[in-house]
N, C-alpha and C. Protein backbone atom coordinates (compact mmCIF):
# COMPACT_ATOMS: atom_id res chain seq x y z
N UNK A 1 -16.64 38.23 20.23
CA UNK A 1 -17.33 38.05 18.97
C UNK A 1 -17.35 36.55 18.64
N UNK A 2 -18.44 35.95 18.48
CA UNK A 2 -18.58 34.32 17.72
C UNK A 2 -18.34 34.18 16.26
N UNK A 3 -17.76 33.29 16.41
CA UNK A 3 -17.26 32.60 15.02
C UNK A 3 -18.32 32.14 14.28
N UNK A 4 -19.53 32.62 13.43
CA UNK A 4 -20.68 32.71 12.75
C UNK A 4 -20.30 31.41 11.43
N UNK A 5 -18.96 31.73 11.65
CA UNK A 5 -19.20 30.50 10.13
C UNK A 5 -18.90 28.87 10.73
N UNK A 6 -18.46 29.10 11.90
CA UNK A 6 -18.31 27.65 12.17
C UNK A 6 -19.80 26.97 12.68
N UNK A 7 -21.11 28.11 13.32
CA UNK A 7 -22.11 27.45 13.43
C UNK A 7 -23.01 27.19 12.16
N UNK A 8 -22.52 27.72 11.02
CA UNK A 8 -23.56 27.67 9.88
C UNK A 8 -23.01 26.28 9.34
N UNK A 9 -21.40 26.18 9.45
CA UNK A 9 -21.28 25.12 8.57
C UNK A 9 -22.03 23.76 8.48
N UNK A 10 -22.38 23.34 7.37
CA UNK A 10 -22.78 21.66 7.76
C UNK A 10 -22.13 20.52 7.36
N UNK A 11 -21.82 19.69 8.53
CA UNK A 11 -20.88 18.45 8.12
C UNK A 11 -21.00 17.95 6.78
N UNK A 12 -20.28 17.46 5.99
CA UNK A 12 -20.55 16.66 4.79
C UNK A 12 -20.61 15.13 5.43
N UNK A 13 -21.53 14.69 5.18
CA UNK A 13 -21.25 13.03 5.81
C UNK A 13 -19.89 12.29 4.97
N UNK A 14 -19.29 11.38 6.08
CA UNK A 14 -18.27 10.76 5.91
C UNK A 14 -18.17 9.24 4.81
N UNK A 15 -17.40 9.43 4.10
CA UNK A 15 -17.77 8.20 3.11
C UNK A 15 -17.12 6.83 4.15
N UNK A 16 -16.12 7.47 4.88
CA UNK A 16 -15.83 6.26 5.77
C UNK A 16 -16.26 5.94 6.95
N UNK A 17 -17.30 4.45 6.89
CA UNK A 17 -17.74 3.75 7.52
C UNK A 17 -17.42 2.86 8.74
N UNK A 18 -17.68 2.22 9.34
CA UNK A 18 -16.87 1.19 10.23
C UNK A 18 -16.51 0.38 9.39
N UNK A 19 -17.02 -0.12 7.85
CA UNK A 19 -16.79 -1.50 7.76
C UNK A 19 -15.80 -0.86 6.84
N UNK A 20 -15.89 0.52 6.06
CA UNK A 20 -14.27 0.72 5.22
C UNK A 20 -13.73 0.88 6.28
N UNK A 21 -13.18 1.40 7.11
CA UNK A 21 -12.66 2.15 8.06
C UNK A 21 -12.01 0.29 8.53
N UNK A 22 -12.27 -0.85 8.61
CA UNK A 22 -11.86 -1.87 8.76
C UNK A 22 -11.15 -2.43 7.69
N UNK A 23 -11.68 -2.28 6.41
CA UNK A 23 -10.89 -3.06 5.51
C UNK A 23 -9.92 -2.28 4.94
N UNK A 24 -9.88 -0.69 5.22
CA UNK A 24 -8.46 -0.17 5.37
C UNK A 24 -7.41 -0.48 6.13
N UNK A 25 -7.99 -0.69 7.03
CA UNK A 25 -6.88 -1.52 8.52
C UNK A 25 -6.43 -2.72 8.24
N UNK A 26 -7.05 -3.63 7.41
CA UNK A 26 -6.95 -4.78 7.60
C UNK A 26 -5.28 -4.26 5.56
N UNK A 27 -5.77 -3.66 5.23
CA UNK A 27 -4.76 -3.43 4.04
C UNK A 27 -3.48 -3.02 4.95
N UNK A 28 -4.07 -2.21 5.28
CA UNK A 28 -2.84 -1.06 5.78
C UNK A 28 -1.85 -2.22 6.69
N UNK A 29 -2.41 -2.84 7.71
CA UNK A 29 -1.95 -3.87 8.19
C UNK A 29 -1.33 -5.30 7.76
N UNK A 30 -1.69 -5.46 6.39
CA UNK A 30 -0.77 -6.13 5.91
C UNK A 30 -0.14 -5.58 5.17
N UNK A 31 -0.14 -4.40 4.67
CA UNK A 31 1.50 -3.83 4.09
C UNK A 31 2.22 -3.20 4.94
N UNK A 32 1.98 -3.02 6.19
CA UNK A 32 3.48 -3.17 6.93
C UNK A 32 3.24 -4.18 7.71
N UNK A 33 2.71 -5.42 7.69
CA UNK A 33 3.65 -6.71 7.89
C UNK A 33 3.66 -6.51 9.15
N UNK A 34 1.93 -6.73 9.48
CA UNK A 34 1.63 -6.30 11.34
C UNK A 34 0.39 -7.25 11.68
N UNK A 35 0.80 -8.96 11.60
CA UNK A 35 0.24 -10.04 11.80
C UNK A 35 -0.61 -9.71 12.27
N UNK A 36 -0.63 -9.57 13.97
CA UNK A 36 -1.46 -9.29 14.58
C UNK A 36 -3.04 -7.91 14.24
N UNK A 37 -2.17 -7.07 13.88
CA UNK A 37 -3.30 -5.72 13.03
C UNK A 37 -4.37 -6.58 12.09
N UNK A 38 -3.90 -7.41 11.33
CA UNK A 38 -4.41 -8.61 10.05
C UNK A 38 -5.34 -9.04 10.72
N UNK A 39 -4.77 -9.86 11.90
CA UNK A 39 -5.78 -10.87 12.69
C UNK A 39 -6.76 -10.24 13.13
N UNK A 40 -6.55 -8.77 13.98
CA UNK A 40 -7.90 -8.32 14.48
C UNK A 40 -8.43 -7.80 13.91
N UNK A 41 -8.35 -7.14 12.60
CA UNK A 41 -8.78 -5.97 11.85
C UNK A 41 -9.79 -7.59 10.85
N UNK A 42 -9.35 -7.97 10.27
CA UNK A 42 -10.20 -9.71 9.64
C UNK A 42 -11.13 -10.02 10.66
N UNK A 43 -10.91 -9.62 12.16
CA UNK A 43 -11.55 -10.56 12.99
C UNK A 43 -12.74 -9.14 13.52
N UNK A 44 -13.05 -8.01 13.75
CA UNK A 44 -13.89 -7.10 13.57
C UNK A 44 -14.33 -6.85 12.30
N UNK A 45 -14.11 -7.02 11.22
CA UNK A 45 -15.01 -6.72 10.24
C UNK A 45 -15.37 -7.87 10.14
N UNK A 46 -15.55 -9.35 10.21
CA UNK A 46 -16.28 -10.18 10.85
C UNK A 46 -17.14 -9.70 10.93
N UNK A 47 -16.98 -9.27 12.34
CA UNK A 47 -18.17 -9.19 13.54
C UNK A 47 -19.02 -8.19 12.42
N UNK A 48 -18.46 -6.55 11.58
CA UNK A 48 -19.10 -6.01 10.99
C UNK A 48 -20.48 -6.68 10.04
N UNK A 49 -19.68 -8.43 9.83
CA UNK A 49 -20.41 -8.85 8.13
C UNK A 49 -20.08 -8.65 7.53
N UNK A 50 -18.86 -8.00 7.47
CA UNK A 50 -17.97 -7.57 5.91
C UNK A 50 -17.63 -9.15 5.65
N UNK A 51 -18.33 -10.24 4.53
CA UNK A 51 -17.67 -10.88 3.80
C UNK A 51 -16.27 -11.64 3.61
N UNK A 52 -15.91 -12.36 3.80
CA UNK A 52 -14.87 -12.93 3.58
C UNK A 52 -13.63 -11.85 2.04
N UNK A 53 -14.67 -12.58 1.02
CA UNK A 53 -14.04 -12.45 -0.28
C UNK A 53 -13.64 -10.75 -0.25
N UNK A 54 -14.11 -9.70 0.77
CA UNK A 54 -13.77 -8.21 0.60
C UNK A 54 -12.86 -8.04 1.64
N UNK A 55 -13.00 -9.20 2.60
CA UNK A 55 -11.44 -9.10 3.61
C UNK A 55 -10.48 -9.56 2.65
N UNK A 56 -10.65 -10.40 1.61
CA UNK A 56 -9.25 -10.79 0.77
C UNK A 56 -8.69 -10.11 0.09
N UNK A 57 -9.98 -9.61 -0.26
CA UNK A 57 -9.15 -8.30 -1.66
C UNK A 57 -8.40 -6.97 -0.71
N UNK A 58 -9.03 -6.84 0.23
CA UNK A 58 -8.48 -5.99 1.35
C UNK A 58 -7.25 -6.10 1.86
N UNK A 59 -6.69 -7.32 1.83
CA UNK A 59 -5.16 -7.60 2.13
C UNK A 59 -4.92 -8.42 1.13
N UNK A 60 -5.11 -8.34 0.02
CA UNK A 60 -4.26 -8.31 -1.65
C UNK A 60 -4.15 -6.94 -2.20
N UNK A 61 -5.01 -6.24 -1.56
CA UNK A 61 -4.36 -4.57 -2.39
C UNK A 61 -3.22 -4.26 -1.23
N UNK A 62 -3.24 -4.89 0.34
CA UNK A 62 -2.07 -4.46 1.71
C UNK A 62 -0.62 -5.38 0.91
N UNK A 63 -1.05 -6.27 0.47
CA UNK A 63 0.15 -7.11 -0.08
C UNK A 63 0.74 -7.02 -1.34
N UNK A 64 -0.07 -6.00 -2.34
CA UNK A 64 0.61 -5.81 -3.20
C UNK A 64 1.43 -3.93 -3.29
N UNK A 65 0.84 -3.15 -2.11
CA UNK A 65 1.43 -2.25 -1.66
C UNK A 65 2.82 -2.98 -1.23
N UNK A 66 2.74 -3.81 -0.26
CA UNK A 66 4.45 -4.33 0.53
C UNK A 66 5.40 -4.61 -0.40
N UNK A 67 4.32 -5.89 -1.59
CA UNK A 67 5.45 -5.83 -2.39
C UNK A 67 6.09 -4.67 -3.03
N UNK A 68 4.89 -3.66 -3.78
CA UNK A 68 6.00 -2.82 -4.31
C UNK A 68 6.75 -2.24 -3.59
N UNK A 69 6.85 -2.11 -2.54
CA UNK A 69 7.73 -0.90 -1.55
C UNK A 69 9.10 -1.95 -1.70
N UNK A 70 8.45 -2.69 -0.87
CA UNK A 70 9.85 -3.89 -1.19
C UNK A 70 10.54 -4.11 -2.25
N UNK A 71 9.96 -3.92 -3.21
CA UNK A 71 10.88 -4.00 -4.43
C UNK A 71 11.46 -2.53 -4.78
N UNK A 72 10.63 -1.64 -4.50
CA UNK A 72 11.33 -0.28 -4.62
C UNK A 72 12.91 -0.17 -3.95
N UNK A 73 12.43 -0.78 -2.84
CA UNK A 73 13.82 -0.91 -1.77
C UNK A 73 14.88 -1.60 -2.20
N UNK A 74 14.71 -2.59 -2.86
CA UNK A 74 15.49 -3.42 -3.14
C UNK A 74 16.15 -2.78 -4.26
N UNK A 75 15.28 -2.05 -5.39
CA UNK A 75 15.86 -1.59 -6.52
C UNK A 75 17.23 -0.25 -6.46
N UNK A 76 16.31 0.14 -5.51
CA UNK A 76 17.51 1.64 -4.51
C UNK A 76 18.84 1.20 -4.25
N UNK A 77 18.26 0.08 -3.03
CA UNK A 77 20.01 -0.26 -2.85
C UNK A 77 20.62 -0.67 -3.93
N UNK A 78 20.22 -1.79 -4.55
CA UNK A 78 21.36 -2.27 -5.58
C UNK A 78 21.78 -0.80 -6.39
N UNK A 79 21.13 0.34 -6.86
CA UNK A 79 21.46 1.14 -8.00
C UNK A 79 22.71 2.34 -6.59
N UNK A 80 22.12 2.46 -5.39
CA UNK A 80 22.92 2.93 -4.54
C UNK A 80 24.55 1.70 -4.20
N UNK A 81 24.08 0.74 -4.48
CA UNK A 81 25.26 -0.07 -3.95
C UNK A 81 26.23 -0.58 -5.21
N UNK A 82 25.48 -0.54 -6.16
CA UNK A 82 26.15 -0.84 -7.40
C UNK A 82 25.83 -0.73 -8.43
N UNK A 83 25.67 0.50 -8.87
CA UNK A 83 25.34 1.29 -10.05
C UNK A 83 25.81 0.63 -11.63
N UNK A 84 25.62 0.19 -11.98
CA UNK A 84 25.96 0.03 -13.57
C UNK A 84 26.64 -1.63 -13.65
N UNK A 85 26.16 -2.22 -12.42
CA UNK A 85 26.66 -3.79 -12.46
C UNK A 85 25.91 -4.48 -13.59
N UNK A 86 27.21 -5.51 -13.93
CA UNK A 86 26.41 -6.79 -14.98
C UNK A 86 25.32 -7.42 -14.20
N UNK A 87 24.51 -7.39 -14.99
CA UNK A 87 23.14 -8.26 -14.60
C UNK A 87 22.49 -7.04 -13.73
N UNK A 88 22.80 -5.94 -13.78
CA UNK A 88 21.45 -5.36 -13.28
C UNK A 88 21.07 -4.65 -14.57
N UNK A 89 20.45 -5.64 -15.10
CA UNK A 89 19.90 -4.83 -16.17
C UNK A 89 18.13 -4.90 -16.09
N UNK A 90 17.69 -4.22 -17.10
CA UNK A 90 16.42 -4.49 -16.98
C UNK A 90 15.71 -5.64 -17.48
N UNK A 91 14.31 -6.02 -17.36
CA UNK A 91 13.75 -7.55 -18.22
C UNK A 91 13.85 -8.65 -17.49
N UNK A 92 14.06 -9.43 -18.59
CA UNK A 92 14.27 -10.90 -17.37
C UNK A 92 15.30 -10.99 -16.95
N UNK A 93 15.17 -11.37 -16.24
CA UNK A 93 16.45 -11.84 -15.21
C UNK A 93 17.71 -10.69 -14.53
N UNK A 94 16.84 -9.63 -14.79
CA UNK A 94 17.63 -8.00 -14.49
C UNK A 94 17.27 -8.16 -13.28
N UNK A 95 17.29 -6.54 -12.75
CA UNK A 95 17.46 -6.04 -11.78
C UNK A 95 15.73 -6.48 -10.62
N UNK A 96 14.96 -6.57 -11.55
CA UNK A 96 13.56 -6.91 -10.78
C UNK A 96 12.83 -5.91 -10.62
N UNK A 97 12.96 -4.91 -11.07
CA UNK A 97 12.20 -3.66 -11.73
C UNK A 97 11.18 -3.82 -11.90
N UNK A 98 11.15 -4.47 -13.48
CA UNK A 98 9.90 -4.61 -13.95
C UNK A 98 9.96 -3.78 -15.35
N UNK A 99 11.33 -2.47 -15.62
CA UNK A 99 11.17 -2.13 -16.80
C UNK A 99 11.95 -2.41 -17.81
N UNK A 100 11.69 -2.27 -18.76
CA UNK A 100 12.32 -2.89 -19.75
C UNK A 100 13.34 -2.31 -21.03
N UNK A 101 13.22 -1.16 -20.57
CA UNK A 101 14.24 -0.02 -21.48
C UNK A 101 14.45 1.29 -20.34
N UNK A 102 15.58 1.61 -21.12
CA UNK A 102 16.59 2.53 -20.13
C UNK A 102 17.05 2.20 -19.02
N UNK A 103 18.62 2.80 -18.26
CA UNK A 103 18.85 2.69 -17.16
C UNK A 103 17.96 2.85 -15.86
N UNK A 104 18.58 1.89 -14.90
CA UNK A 104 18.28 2.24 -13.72
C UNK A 104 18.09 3.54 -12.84
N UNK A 105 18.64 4.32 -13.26
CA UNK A 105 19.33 6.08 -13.11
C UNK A 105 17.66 6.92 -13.77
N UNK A 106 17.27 6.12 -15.02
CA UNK A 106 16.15 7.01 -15.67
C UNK A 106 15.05 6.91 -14.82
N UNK A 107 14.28 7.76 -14.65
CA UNK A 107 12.84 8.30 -14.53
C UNK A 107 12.00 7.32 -14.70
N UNK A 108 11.59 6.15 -13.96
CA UNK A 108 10.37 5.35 -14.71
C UNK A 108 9.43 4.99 -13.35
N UNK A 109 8.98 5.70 -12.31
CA UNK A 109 8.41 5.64 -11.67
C UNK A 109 8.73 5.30 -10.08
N UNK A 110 10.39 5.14 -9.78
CA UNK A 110 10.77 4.59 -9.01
C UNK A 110 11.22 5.41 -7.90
């Protein structure tokens, strides 16, 4: 017996292109901090015509992913390594969070 619904179906066309399909790579590749991925993934969407100024924003949204992870990381250990220390507080010159009321321990996106 044939599978009747897989010949009726019709593809939905793909929103991703070669040239997104590049400036995802070129993000993705600089938030995990994969030089080389940067260099070629910048250096084929080139060749695409993708623009300079949309390769930048493309690895400023990869670089501001790293940072937050990185700071996520950073926030873990210290609250895993030393829970309730002076100066990890929140605000300026705290822990590097970013929030500004309640403990480290609370719920604020982390």
């Amino acid at each position: 017996m044939e599978n009747k619904t897989a010949e009726t179906t019709a593809k939905a066309p793909s929103a991703i292109n070669a040239s997104v399909a590049e400036l995802l790579s070129v993000a993705a590749s600089m938030a995990a901090g994969f030089e080389a991925g940067v260099e070629y993934h910048v250096n084929a969407g080139r060749k695409l015509g993708i623009a300079d100024e949309d390769l930048v924003q493309a690895a400023n949204v990869g670089l501001k992913l790293r940072q937050a992870a990185t700071e996520g990381s950073v926030h873990m250990a210290r609250e895993l390594l030393a829970p309730g220390e002076k100066g990890h507080e929140h605000g300026e010159g705290g822990c590097g969070c970013g929030q500004n009321k309640g403990g480290c321990g609370d719920d604020h996106g982390h």
